[in-house]
Protein backbone atom coordinates (compact mmCIF):
# COMPACT_ATOMS: atom_id res chain seq x y z
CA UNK A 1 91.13 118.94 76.13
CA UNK A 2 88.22 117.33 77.55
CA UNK A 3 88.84 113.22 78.71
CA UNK A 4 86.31 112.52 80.68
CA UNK A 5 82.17 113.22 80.94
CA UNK A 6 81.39 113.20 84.79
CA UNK A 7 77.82 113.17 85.29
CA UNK A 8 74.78 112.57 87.36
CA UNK A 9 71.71 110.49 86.86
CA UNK A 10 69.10 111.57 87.47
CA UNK A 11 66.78 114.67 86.26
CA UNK A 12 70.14 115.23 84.41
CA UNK A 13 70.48 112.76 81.89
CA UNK A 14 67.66 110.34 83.03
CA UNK A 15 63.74 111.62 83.04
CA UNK A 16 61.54 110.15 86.41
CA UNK A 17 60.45 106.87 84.03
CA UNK A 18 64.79 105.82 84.45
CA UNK A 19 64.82 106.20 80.90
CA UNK A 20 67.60 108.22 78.82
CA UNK A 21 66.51 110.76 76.13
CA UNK A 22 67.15 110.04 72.60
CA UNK A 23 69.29 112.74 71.81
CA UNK A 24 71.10 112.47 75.24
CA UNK A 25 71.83 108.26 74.87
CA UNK A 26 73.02 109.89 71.14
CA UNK A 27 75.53 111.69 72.70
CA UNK A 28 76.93 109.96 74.91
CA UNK A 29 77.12 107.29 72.52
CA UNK A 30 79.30 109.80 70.29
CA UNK A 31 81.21 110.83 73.43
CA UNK A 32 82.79 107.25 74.01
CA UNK A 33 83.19 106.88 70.23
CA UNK A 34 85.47 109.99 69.93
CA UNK A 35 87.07 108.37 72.91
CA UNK A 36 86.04 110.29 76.01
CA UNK A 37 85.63 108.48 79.11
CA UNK A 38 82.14 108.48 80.71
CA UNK A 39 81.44 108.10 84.83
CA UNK A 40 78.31 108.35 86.12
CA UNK A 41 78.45 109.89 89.68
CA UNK A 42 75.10 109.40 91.31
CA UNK A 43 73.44 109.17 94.62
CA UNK A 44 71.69 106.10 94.07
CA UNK A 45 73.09 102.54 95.20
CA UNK A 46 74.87 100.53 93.24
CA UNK A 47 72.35 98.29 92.48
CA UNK A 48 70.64 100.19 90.83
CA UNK A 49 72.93 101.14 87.96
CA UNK A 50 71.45 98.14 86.13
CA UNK A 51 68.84 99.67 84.10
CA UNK A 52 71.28 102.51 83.08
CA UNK A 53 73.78 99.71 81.60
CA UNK A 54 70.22 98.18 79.78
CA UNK A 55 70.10 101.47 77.84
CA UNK A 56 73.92 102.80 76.73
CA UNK A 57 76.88 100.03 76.67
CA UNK A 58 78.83 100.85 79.78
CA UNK A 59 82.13 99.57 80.42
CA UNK A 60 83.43 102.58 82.96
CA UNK A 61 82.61 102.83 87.08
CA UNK A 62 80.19 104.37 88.85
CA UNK A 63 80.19 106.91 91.58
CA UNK A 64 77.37 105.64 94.13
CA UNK A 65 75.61 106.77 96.92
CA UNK A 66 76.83 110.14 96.66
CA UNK A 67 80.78 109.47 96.70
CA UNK A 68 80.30 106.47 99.15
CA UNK A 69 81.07 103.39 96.12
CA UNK A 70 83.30 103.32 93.24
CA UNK A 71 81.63 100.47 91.07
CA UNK A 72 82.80 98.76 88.71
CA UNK A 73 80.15 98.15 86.19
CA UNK A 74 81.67 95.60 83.56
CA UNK A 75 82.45 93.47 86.50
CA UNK A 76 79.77 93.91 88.61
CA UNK A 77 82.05 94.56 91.29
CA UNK A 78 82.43 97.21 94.38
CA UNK A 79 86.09 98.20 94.03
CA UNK A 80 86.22 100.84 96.68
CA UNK A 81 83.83 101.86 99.61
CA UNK A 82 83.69 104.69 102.13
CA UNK A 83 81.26 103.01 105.01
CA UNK A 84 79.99 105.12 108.32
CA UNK A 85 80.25 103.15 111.67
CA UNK A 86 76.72 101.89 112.60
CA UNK A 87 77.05 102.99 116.45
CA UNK A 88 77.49 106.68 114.55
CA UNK A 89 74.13 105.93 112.27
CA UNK A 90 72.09 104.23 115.61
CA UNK A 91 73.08 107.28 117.73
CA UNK A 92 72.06 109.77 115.42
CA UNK A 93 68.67 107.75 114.75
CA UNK A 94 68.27 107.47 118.57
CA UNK A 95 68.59 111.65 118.73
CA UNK A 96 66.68 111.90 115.62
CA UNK A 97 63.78 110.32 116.82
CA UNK A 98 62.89 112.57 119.73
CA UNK A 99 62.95 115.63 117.63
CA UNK A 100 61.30 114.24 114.92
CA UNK A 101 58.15 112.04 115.80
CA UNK A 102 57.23 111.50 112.02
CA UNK A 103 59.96 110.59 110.66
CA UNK A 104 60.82 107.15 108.64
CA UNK A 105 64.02 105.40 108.81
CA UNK A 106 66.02 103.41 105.91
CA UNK A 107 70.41 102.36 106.10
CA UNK A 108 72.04 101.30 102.54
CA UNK A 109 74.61 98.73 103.19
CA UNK A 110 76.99 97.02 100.86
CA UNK A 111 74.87 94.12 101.36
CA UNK A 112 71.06 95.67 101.24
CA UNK A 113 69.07 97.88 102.87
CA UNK A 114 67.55 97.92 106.21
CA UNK A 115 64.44 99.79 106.64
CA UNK A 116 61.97 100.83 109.84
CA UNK A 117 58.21 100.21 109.53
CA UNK A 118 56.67 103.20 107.39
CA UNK A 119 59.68 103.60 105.18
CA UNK A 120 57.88 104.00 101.85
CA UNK A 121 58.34 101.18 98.87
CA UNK A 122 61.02 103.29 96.19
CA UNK A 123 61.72 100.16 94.05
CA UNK A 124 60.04 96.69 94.21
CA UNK A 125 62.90 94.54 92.68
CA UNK A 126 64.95 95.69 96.29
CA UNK A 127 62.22 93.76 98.35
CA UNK A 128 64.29 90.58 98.17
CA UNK A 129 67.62 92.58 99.31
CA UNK A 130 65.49 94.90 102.19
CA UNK A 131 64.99 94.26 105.92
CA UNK A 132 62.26 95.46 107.34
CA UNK A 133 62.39 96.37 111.37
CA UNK A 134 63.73 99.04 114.14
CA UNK A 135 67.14 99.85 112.84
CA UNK A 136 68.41 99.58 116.58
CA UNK A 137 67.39 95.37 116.71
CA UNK A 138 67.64 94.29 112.40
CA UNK A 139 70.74 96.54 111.83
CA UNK A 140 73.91 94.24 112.08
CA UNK A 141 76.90 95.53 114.13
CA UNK A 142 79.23 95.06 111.31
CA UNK A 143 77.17 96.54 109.14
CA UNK A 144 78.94 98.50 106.25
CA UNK A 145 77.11 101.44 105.73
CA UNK A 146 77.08 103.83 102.44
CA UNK A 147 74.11 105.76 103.13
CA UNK A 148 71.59 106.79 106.28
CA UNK A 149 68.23 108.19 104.64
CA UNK A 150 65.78 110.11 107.16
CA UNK A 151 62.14 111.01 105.42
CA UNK A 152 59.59 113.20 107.23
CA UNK A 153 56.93 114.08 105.27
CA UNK A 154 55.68 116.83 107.62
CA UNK A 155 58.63 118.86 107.05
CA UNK A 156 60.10 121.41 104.13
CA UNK A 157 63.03 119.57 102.46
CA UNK A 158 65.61 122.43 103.42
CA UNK A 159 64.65 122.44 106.77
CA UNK A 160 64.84 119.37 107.03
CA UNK A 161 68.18 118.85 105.52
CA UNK A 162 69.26 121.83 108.63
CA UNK A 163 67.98 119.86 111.00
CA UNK A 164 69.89 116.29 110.33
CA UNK A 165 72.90 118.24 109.69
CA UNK A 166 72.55 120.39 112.74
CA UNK A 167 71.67 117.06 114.68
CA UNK A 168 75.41 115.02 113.25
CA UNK A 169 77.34 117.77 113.63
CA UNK A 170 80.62 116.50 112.26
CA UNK A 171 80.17 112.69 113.20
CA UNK A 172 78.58 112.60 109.58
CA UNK A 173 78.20 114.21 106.24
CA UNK A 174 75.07 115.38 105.10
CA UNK A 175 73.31 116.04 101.81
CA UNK A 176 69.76 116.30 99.89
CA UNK A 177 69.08 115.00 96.14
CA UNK A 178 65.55 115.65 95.16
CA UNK A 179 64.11 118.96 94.65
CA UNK A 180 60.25 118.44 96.22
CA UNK A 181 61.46 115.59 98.82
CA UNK A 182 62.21 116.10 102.08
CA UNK A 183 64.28 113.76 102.59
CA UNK A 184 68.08 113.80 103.90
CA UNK A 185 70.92 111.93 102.93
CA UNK A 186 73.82 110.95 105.43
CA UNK A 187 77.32 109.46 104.96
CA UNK A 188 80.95 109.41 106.26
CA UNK A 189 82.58 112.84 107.25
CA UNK A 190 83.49 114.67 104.65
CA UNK A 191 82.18 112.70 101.87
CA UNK A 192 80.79 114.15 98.55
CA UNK A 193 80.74 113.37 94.51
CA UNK A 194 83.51 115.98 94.30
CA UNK A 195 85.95 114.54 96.69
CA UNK A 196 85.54 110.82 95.67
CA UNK A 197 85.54 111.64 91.84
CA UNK A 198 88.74 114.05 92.52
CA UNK A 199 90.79 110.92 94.10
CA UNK A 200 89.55 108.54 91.52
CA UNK A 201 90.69 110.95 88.51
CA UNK A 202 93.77 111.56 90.14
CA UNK A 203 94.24 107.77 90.33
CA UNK A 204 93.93 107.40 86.43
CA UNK A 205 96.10 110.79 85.53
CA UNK A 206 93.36 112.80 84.98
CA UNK A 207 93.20 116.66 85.77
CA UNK A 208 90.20 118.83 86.73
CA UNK A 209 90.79 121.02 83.85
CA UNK A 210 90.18 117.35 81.50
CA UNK A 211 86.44 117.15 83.10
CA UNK A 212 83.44 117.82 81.85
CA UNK A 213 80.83 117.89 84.40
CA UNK A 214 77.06 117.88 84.41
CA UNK A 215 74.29 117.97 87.87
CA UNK A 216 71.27 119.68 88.94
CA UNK A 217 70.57 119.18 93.08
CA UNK A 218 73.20 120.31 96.36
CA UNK A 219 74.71 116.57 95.94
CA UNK A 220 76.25 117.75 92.80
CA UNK A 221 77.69 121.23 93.85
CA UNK A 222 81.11 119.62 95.00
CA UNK A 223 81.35 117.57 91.65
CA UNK A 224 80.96 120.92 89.65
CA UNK A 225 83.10 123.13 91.46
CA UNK A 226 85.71 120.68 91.35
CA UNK A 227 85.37 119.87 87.29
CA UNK A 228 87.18 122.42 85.13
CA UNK A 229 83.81 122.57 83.19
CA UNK A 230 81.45 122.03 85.33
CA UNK A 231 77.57 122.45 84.33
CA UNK A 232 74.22 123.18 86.82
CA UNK A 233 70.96 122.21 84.83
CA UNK A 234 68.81 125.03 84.06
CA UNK A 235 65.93 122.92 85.12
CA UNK A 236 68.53 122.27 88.56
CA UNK A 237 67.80 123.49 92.08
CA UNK A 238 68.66 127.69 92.36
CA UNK A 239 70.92 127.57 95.02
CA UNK A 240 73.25 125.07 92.38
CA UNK A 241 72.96 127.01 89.64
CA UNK A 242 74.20 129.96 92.01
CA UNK A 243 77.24 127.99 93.69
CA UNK A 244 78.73 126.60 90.49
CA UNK A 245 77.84 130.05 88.24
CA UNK A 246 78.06 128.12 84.55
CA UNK A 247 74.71 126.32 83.61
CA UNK A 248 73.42 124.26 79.92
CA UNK A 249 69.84 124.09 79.39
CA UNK A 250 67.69 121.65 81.31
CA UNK A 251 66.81 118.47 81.06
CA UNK A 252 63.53 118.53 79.03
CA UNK A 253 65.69 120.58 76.45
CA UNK A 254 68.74 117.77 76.63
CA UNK A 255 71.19 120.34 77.92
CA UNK A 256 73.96 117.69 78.72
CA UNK A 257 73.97 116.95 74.94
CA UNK A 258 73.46 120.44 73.24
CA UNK A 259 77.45 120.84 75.38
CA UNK A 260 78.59 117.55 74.60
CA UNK A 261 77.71 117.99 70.53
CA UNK A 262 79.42 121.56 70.76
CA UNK A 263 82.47 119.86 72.67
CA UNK A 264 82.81 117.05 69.74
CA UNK A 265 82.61 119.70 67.24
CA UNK A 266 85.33 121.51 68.69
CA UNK A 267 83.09 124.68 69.54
């Protein structure tokens, strides 16, 4: 019996514009009316779980920055968070930086985000919460880090993703979220959406077997593998759909609700 709907963000149940599909928002809707507990494990901050809450009443946590937060969204409140040493993040920008001379630079902190010179605009209501400057003079030594992004243009996003996880070895985990991006994502050793999700549904009695789980980039893999029922997107990247083995139809053809009407009707 299915209690809970795991499942990520976006180009899974949210289109580029941030925006839910009508048939998706339908079924979710029906999903917390039959009772079923919804979590939305993403890698994006925390802060930006605000226009999700906008669209569908939300009264569950988020998963952020790919396993690093457990937020509470009712309350507005972090209630758990798995933070990476800045030494760790400034030494592996320092080794970075001579192997990669185009790189650009941005930390996600409990607090804000820090950013280096040529780090590129993602989301103008952050410019309040964003400092701009060499990571190795802004960055503050208690700094409580969720997330380490490197961008380099010049580069093929799966190379690049080898490289940065070649480069932090095991002082770091490492991970990649958008399909046509080259850009790499780093956090504490050993994170992922599968191990934080795992701990938290352990917490509150829940089995594996009881999840339903949805995703569509390498973030997700651990999340899906880990869920009983765990779903790559059609419209996901290959190497996901080939990991977790069971996929639903993409996102332009609202795969996460064509399973989640068949699972309310008992199908």
């Amino acid at each position: 019996m299915i209690k809970l709907i795991a499942t990520d963000l976006d180009g899974t149940v949210l289109g580029p514009d941030f925006r839910f599909r009508d048939r998706t928002l339908e079924a979710l809707r029906a999903a917390r009316s039959a009772g079923l507990e919804i979590v939305y494990v993403t890698g994006r901050p925390h802060r930006w779980i605000e226009p999700v809450r906008e669209q569908l009443e939300y009264d569950s946590v988020a998963i952020c920055s790919n396993g690093a937060v457990i937020f509470d969204v009712a309350r507005d409140e972090v209630v758990h968070a798995e933070t990476v040493d800045p030494g760790v993040i400034l030494d592996l920008r320092a080794r970075l930086g001579e192997m990669l001379p185009h790189a650009s630079y941005s930390v996600e902190t409990l607090a804000g985000a820090y950013s280096e010179e040529g780090w590129p605009d993602t989301n103008l209501k952050d410019a309040h919460r964003r400092t701009v400057g060499p990571l190795h003079r802004s960055l503050p030594a208690d700094a409580q880090i969720i997330k380490f992004l490197v961008r380099d243009d010049s580069m093929v996003p799966r190379e690049l993703f080898e490289l940065v996880r070649h480069v932090g070895d095991e002082s770091v985990s490492v991970t990649h979220a958008v399909a046509d991006l080259p850009l790499a994502e780093v956090g504490q050793p050993g994170l992922s959406k599968g191990r934080t999700l795992a701990r938290w549904c352990e917490a509150e009695g829940i089995t594996a077997d009881e999840v339903l789980a949805f995703g569509d980039m390498p973030n997700d893999t651990s999340m899906l593998q880990w869920a009983g029922h765990g779903y790559a997107m059609a419209s996901g990247w290959p190497g996901v759909i080939e990991e977790v083995g069971r996929t639903c139809p993409g996102f332009d053809d609202d795969g996460v609700a064509q399973v989640i009407e068949r699972v309310l009707a008992g199908d």
